[in-house]
N, C-alpha and C. Protein backbone atom coordinates (compact mmCIF):
# COMPACT_ATOMS: atom_id res chain seq x y z
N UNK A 1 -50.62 -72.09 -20.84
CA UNK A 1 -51.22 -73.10 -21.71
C UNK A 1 -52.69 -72.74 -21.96
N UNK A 2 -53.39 -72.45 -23.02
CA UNK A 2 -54.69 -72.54 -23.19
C UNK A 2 -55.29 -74.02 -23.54
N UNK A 3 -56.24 -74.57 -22.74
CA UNK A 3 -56.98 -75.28 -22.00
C UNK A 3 -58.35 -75.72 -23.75
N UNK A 4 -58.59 -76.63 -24.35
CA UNK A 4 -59.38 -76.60 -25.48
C UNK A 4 -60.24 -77.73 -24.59
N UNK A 5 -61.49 -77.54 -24.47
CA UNK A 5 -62.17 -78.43 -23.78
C UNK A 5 -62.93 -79.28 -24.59
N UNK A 6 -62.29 -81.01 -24.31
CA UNK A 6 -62.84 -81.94 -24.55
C UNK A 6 -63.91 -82.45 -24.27
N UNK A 7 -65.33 -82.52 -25.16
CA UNK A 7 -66.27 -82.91 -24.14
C UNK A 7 -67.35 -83.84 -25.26
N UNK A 8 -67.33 -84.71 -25.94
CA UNK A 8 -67.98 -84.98 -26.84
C UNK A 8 -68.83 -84.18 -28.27
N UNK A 9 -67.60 -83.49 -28.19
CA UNK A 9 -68.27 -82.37 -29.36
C UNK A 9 -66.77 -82.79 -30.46
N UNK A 10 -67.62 -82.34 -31.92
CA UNK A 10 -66.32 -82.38 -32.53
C UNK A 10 -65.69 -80.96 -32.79
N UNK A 11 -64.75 -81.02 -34.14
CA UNK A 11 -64.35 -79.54 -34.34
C UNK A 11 -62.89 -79.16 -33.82
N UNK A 12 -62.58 -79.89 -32.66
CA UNK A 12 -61.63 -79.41 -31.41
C UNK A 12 -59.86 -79.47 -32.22
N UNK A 13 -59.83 -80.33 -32.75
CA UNK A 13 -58.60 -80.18 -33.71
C UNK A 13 -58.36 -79.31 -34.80
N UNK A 14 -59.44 -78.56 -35.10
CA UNK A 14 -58.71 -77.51 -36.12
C UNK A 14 -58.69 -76.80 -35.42
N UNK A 15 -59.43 -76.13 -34.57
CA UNK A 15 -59.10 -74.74 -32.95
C UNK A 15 -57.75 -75.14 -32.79
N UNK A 16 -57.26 -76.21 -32.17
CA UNK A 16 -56.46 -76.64 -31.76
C UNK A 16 -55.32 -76.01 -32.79
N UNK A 17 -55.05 -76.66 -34.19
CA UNK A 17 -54.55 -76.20 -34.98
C UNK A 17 -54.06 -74.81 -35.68
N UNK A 18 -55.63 -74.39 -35.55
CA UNK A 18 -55.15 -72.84 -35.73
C UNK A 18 -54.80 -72.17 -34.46
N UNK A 19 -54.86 -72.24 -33.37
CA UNK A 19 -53.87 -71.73 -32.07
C UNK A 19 -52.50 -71.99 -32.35
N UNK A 20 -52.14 -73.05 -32.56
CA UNK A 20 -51.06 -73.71 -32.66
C UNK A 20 -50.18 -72.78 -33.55
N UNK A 21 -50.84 -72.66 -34.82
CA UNK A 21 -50.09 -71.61 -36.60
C UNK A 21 -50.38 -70.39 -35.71
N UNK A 22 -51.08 -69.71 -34.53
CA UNK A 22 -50.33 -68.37 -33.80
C UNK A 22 -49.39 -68.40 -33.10
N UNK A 23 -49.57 -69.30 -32.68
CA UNK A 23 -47.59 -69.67 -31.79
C UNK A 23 -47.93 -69.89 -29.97
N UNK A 24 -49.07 -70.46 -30.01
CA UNK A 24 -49.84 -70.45 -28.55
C UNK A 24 -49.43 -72.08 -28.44
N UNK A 25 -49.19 -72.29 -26.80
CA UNK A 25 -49.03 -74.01 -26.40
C UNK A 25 -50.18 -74.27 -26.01
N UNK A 26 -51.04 -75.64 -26.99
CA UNK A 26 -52.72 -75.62 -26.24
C UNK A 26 -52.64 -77.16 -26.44
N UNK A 27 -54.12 -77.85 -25.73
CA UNK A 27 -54.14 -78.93 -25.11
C UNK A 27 -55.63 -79.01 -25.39
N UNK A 28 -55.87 -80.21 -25.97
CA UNK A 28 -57.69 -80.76 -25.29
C UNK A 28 -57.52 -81.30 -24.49
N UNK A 29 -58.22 -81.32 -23.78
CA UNK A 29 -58.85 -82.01 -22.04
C UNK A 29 -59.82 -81.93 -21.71
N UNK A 30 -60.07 -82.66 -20.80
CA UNK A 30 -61.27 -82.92 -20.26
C UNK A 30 -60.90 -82.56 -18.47
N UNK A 31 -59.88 -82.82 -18.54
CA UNK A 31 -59.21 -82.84 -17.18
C UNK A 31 -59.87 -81.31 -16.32
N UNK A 32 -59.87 -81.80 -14.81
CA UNK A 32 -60.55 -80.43 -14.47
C UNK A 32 -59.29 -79.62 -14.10
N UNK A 33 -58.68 -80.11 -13.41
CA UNK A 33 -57.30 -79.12 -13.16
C UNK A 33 -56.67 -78.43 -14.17
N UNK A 34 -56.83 -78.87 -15.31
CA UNK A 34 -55.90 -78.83 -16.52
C UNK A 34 -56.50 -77.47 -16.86
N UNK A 35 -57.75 -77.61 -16.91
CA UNK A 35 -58.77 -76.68 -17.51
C UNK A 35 -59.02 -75.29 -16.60
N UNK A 36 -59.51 -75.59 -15.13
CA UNK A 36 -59.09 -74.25 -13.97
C UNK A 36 -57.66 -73.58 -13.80
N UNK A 37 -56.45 -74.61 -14.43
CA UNK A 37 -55.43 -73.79 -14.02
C UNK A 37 -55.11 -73.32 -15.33
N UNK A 38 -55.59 -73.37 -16.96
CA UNK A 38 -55.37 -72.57 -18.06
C UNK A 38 -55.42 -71.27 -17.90
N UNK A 39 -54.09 -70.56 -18.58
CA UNK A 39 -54.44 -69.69 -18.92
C UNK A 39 -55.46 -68.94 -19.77
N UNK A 40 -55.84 -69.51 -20.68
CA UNK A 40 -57.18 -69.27 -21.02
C UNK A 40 -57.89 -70.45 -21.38
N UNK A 41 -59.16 -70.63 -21.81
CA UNK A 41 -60.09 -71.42 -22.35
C UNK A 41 -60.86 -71.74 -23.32
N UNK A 42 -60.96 -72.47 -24.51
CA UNK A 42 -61.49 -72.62 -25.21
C UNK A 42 -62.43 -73.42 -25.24
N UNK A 43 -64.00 -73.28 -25.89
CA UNK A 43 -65.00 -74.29 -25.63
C UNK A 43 -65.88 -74.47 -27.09
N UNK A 44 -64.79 -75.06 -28.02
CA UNK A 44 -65.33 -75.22 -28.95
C UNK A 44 -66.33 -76.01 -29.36
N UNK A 45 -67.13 -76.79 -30.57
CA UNK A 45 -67.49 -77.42 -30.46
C UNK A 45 -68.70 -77.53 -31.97
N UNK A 46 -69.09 -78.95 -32.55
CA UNK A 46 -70.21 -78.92 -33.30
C UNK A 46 -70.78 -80.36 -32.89
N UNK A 47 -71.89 -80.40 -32.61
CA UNK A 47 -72.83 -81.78 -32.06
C UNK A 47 -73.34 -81.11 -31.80
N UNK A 48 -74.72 -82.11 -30.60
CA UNK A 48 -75.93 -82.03 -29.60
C UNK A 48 -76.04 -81.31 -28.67
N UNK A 49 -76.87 -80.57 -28.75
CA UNK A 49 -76.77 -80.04 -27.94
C UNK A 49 -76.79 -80.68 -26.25
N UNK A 50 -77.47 -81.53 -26.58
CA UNK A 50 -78.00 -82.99 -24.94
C UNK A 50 -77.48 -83.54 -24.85
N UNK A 51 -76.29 -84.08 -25.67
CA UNK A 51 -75.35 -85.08 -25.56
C UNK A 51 -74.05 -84.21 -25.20
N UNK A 52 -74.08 -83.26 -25.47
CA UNK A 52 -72.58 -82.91 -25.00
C UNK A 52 -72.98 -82.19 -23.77
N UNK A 53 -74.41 -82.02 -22.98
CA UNK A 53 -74.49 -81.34 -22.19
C UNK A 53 -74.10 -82.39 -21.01
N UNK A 54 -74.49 -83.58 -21.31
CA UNK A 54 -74.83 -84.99 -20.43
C UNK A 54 -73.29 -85.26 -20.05
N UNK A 55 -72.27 -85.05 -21.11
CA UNK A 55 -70.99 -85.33 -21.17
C UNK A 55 -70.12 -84.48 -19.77
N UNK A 56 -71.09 -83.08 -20.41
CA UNK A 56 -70.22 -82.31 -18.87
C UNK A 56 -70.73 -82.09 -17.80
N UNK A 57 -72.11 -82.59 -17.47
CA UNK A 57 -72.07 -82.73 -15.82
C UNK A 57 -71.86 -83.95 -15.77
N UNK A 58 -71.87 -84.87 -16.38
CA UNK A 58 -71.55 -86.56 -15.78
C UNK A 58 -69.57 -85.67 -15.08
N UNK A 59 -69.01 -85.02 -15.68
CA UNK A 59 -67.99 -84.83 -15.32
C UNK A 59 -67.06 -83.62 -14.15
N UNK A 60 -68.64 -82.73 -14.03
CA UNK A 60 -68.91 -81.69 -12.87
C UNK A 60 -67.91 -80.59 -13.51
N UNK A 61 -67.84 -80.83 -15.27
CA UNK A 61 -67.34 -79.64 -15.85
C UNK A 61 -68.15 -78.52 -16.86
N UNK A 62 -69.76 -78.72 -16.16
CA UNK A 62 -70.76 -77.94 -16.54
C UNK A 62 -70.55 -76.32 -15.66
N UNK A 63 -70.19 -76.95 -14.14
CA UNK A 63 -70.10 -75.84 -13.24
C UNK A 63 -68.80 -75.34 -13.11
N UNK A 64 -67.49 -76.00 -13.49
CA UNK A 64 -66.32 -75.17 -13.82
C UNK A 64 -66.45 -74.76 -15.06
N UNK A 65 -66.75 -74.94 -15.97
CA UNK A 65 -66.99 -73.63 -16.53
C UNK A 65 -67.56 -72.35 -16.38
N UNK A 66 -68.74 -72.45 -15.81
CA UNK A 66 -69.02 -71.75 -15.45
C UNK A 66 -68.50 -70.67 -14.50
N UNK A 67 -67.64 -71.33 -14.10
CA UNK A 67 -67.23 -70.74 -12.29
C UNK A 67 -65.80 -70.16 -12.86
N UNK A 68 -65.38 -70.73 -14.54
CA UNK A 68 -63.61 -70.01 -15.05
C UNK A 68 -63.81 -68.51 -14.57
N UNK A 69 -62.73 -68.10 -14.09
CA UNK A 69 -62.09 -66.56 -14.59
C UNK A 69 -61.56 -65.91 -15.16
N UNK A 70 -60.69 -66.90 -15.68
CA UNK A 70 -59.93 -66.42 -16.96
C UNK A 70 -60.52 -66.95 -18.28
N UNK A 71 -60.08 -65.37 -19.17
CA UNK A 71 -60.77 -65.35 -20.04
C UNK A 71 -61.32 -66.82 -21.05
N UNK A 72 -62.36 -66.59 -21.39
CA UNK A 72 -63.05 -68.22 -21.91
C UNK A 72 -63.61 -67.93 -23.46
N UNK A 73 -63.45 -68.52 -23.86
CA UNK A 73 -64.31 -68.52 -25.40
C UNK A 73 -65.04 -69.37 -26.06
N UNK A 74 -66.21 -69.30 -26.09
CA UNK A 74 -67.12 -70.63 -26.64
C UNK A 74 -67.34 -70.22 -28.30
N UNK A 75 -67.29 -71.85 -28.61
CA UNK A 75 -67.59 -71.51 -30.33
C UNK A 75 -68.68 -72.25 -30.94
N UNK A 76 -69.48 -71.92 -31.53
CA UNK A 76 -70.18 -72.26 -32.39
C UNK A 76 -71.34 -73.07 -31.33
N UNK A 77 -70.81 -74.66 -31.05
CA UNK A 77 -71.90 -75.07 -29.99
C UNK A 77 -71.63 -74.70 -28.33
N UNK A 78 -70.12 -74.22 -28.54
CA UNK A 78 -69.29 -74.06 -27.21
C UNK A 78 -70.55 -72.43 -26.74
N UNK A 79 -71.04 -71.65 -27.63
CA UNK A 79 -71.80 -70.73 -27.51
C UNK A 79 -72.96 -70.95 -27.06
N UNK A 80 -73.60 -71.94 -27.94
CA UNK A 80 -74.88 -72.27 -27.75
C UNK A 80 -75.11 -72.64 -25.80
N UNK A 81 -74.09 -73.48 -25.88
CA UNK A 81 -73.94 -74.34 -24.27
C UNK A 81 -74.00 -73.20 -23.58
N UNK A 82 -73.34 -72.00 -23.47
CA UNK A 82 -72.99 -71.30 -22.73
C UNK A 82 -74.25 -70.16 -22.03
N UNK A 83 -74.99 -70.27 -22.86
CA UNK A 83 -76.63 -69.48 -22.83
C UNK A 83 -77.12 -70.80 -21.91
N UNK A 84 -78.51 -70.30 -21.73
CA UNK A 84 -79.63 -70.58 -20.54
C UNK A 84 -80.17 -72.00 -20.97
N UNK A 85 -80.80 -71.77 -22.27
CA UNK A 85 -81.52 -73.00 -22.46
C UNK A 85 -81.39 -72.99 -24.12
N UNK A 86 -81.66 -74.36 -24.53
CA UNK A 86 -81.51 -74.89 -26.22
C UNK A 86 -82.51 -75.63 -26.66
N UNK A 87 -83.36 -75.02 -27.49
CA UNK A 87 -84.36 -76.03 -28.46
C UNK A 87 -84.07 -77.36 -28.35
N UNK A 88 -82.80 -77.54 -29.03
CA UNK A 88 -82.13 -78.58 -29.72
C UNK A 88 -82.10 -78.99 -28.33
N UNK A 89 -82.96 -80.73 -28.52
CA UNK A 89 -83.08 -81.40 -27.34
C UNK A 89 -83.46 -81.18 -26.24
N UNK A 90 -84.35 -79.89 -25.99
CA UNK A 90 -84.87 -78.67 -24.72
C UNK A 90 -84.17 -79.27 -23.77
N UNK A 91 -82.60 -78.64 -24.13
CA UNK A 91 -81.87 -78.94 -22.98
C UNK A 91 -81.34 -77.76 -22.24
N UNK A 92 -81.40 -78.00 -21.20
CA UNK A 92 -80.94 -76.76 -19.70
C UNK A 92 -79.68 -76.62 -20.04
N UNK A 93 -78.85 -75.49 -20.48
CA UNK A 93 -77.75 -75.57 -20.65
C UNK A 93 -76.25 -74.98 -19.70
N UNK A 94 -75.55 -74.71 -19.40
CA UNK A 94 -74.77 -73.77 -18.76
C UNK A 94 -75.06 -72.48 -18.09
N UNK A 95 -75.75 -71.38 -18.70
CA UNK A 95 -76.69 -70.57 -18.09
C UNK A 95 -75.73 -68.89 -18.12
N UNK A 96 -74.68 -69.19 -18.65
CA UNK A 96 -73.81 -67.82 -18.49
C UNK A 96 -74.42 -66.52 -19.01
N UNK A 97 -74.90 -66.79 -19.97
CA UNK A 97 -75.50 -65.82 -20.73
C UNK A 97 -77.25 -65.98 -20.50
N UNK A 98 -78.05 -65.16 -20.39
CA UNK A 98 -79.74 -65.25 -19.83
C UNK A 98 -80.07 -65.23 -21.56
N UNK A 99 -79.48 -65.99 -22.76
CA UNK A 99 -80.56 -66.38 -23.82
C UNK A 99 -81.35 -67.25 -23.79
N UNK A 100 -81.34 -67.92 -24.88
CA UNK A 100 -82.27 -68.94 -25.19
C UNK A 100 -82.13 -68.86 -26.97
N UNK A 101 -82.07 -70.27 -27.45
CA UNK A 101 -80.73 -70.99 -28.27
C UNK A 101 -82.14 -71.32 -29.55
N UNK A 102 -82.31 -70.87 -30.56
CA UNK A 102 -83.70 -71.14 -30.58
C UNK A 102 -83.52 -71.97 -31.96
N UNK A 103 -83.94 -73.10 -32.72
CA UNK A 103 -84.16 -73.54 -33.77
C UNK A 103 -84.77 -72.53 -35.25
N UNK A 104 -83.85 -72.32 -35.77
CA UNK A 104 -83.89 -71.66 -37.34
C UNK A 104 -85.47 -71.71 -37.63
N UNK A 105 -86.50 -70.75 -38.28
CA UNK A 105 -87.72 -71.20 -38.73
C UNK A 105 -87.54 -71.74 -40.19
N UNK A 106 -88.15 -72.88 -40.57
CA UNK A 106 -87.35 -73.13 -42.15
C UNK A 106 -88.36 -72.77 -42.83
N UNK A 107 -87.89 -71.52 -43.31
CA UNK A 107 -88.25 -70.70 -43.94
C UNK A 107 -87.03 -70.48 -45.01
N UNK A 108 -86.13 -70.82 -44.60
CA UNK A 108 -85.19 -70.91 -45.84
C UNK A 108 -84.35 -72.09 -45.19
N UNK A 109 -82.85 -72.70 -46.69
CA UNK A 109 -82.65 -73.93 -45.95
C UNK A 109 -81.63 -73.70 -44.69
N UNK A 110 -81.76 -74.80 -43.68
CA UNK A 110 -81.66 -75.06 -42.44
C UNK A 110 -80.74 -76.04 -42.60
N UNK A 111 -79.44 -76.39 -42.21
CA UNK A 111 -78.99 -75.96 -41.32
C UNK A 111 -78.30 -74.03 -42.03
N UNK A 112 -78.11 -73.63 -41.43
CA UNK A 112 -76.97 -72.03 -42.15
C UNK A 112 -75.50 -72.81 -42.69
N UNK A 113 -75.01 -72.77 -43.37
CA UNK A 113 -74.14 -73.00 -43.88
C UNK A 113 -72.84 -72.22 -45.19
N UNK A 114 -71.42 -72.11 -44.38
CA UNK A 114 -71.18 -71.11 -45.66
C UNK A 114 -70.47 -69.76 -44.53
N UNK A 115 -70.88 -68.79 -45.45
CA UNK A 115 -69.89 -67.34 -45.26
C UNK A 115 -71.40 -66.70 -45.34
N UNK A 116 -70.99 -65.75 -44.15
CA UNK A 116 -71.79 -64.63 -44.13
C UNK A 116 -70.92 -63.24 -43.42
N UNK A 117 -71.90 -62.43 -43.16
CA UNK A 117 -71.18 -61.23 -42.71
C UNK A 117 -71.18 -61.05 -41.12
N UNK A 118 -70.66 -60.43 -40.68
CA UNK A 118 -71.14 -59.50 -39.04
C UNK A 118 -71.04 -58.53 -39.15
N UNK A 119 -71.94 -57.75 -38.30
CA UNK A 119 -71.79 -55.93 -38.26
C UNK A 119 -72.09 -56.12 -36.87
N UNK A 120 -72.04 -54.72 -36.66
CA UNK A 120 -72.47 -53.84 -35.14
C UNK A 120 -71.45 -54.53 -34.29
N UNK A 121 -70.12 -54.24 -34.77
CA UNK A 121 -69.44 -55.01 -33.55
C UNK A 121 -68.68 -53.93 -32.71
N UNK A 122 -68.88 -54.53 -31.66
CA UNK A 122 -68.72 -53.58 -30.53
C UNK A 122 -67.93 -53.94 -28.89
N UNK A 123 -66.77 -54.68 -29.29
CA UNK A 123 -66.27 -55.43 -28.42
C UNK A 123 -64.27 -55.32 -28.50
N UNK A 124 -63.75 -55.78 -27.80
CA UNK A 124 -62.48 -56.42 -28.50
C UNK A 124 -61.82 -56.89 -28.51
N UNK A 125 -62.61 -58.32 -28.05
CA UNK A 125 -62.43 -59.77 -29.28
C UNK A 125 -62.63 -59.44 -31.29
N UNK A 126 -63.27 -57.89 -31.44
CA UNK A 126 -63.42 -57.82 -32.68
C UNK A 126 -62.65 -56.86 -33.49
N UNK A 127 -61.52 -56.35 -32.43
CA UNK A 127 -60.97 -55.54 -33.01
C UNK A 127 -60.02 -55.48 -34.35
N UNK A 128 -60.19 -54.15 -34.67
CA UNK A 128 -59.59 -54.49 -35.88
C UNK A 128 -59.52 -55.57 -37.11
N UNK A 129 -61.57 -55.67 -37.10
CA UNK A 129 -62.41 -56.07 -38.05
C UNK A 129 -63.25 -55.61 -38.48
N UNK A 130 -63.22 -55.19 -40.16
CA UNK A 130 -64.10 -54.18 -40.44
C UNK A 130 -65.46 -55.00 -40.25
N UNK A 131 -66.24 -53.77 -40.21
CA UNK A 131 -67.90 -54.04 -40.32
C UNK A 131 -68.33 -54.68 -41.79
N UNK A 132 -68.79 -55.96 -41.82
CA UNK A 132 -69.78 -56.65 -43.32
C UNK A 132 -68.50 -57.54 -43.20
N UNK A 133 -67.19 -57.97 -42.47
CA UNK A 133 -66.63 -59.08 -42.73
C UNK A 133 -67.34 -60.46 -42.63
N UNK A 134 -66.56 -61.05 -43.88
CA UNK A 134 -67.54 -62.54 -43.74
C UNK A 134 -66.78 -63.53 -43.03
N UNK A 135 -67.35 -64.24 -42.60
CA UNK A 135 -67.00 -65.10 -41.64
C UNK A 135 -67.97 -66.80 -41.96
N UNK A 136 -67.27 -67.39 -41.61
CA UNK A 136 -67.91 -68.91 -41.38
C UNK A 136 -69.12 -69.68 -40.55
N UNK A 137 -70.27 -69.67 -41.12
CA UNK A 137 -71.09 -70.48 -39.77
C UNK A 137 -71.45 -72.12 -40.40
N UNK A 138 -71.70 -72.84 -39.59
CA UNK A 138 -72.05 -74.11 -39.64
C UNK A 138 -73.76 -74.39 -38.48
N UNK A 139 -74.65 -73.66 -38.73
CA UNK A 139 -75.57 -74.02 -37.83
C UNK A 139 -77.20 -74.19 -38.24
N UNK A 140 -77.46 -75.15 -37.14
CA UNK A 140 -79.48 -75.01 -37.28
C UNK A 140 -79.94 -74.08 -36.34
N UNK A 141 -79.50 -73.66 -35.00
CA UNK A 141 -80.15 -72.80 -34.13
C UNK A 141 -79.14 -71.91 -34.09
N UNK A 142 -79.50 -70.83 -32.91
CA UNK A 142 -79.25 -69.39 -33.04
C UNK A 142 -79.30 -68.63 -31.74
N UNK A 143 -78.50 -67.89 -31.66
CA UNK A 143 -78.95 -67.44 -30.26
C UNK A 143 -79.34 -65.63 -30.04
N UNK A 144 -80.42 -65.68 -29.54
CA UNK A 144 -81.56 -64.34 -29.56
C UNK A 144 -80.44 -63.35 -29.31
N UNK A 145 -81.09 -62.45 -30.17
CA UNK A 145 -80.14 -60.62 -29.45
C UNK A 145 -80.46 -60.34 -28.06
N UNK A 146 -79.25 -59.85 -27.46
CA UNK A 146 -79.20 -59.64 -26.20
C UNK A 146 -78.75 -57.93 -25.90
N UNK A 147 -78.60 -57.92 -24.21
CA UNK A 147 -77.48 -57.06 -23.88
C UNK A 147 -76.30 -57.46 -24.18
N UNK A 148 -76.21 -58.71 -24.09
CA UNK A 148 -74.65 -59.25 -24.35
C UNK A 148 -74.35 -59.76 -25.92
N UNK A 149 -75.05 -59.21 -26.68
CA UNK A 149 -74.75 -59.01 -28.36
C UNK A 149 -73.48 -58.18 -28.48
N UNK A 150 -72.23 -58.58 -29.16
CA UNK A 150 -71.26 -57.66 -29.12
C UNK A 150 -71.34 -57.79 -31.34
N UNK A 151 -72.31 -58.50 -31.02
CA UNK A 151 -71.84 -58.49 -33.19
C UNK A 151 -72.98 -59.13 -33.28
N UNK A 152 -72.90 -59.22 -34.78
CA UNK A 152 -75.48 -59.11 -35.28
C UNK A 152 -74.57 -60.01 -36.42
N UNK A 153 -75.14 -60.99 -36.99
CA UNK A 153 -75.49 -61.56 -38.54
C UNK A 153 -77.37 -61.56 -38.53
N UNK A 154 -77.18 -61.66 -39.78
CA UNK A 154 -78.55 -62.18 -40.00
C UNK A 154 -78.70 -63.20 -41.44
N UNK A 155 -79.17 -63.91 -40.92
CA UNK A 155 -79.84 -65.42 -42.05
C UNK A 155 -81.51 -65.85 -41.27
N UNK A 156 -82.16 -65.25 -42.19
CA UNK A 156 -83.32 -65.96 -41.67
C UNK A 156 -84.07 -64.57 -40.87
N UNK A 157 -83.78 -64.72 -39.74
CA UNK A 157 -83.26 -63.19 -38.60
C UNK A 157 -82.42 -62.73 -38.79
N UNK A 158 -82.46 -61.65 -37.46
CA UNK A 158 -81.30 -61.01 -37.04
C UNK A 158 -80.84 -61.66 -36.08
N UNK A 159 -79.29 -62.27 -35.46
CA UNK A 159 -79.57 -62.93 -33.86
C UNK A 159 -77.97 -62.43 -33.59
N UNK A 160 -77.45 -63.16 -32.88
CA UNK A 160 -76.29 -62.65 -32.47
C UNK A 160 -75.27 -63.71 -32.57
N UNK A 161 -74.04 -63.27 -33.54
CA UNK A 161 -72.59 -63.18 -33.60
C UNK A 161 -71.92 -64.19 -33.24
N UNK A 162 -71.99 -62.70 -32.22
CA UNK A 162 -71.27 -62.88 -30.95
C UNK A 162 -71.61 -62.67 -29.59
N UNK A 163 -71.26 -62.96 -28.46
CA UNK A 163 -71.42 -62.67 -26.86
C UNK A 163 -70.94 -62.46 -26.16
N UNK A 164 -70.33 -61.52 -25.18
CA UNK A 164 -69.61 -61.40 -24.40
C UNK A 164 -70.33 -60.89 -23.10
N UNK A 165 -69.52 -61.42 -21.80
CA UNK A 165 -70.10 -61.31 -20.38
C UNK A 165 -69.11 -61.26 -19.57
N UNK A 166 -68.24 -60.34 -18.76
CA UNK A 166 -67.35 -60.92 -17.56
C UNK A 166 -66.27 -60.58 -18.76
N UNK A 167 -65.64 -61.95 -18.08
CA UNK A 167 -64.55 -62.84 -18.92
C UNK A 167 -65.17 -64.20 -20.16
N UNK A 168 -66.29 -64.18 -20.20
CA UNK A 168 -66.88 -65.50 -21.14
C UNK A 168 -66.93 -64.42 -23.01
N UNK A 169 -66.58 -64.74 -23.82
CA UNK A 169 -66.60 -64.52 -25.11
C UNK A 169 -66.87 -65.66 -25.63
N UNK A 170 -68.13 -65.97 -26.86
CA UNK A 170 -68.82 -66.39 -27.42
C UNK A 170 -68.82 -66.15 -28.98
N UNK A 171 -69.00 -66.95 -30.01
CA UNK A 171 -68.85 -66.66 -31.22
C UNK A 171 -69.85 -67.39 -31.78
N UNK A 172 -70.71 -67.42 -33.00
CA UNK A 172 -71.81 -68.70 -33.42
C UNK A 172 -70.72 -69.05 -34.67
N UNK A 173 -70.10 -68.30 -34.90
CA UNK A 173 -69.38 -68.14 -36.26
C UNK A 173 -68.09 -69.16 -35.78
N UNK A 174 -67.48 -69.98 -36.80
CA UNK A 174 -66.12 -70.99 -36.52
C UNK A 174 -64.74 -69.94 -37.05
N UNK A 175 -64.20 -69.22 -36.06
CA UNK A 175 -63.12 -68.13 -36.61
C UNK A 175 -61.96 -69.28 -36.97
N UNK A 176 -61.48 -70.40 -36.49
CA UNK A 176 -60.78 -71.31 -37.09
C UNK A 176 -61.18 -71.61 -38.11
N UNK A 177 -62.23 -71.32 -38.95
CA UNK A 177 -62.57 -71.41 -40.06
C UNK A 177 -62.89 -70.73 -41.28
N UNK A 178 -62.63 -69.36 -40.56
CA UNK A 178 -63.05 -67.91 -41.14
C UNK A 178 -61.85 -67.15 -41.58
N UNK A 179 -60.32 -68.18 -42.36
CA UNK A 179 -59.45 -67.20 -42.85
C UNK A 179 -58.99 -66.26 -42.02
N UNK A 180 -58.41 -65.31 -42.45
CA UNK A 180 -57.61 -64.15 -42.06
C UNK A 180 -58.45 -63.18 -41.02
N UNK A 181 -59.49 -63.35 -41.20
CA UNK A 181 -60.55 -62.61 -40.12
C UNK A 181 -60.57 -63.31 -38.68
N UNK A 182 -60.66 -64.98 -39.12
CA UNK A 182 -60.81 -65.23 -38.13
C UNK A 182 -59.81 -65.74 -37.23
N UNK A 183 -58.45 -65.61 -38.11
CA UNK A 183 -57.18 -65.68 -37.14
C UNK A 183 -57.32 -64.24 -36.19
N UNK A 184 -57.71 -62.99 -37.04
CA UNK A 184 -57.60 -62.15 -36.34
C UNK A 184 -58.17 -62.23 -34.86
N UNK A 185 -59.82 -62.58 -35.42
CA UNK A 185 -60.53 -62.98 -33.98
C UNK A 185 -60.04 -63.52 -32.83
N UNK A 186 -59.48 -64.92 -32.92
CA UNK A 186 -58.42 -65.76 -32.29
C UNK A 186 -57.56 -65.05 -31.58
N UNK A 187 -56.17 -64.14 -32.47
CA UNK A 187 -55.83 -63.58 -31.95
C UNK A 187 -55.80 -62.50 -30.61
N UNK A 188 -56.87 -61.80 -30.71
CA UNK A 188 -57.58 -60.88 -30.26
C UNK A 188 -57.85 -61.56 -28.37
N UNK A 189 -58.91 -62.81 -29.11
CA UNK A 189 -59.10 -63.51 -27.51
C UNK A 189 -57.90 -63.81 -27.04
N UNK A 190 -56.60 -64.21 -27.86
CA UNK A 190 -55.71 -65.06 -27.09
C UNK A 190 -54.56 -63.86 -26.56
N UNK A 191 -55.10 -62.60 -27.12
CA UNK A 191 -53.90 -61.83 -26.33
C UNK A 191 -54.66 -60.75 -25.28
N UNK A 192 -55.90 -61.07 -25.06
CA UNK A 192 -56.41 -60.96 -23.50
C UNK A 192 -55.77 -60.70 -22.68
């Protein structure tokens, strides 16, 4: 069963959905058992960054996440959470990744919205996606290039993609939302 974690974020029903049109049995929960004994994990998400952080330690599922082994995937805010710390609401976040989540300079309009591209991908969660595919983002912040950059967009900057660490895979981009690319993506994590 892959595990879609419920936590005051929205978004979680089309993930849900597009798992579902690959032929995968998945579940939102909040539940902690439900979620440690998944076969994999999903941590999707679009809201606050402080409010959905508040949501998962009131529920001591800040540190099982953290602590999953099997493979995990954060999306969009499920990403953001998953890094060190977030503008948005200078909130302490999960810590998996050593970024830091930074607010767009508006310098152009804010929030990102729409289709853009990724390159430099170098992972495979991305396999068998060409380089300049466009993909879906929905965001105001961003998370800095790293070691753990496995894919680059740029709007505004350059920042990162994607993330990968361990077993944790990260996306800023909504692949449930990104068409045929981003079933591929999906795919990719879910046959881990």
């Amino acid at each position: 069963m892959i595990a879609i974690i419920k936590y005051n974020a929205g978004n979680t029903k089309s993930v849900l959905n597009a798992v579902t049109r690959l032929g995968y049995e998945a579940e939102i929960t909040d539940d902690f058992e439900k979620i440690k004994n998944a076969e994999k994990v999903i941590f999707p998400g679009v809201g606050h960054a402080a409010s959905a952080m508040k949501y998962l330690k009131e529920r001591g599922l800040d540190q099982l996440i953290k602590n999953l082994k099997q493979p995990t995937l954060g999306i969009c805010l499920g990403q953001q959470l998953m890094c060190e710390f977030s503008e948005e609401g200078n909130t302490e976040c999960i810590g998996i990744f050593p970024v830091q989540v930074k607010l767009f300079p508006p310098t152009e309009i804010v929030p990102q919205m729409g289709w853009n591209n990724i390159y430099d991908l170098k992972n495979s969660l991305l396999k068998n996606v060409d380089e300049d595919s466009d993909i879906y983002y929905v965001h105001s912040y961003y998370c800095e290039l790293s070691e753990y950059t496995i894919a680059k967009t740029d709007y505004i900057l350059e920042y990162s993609a994607a993330l990968q660490k361990d077993n944790f895979y990260a996306t800023q981009f909504h692949p449930e939302k990104s068409a045929g690319i981003g079933e591929r993506i999906l795919q990719n994590f879910l046959s881990l």
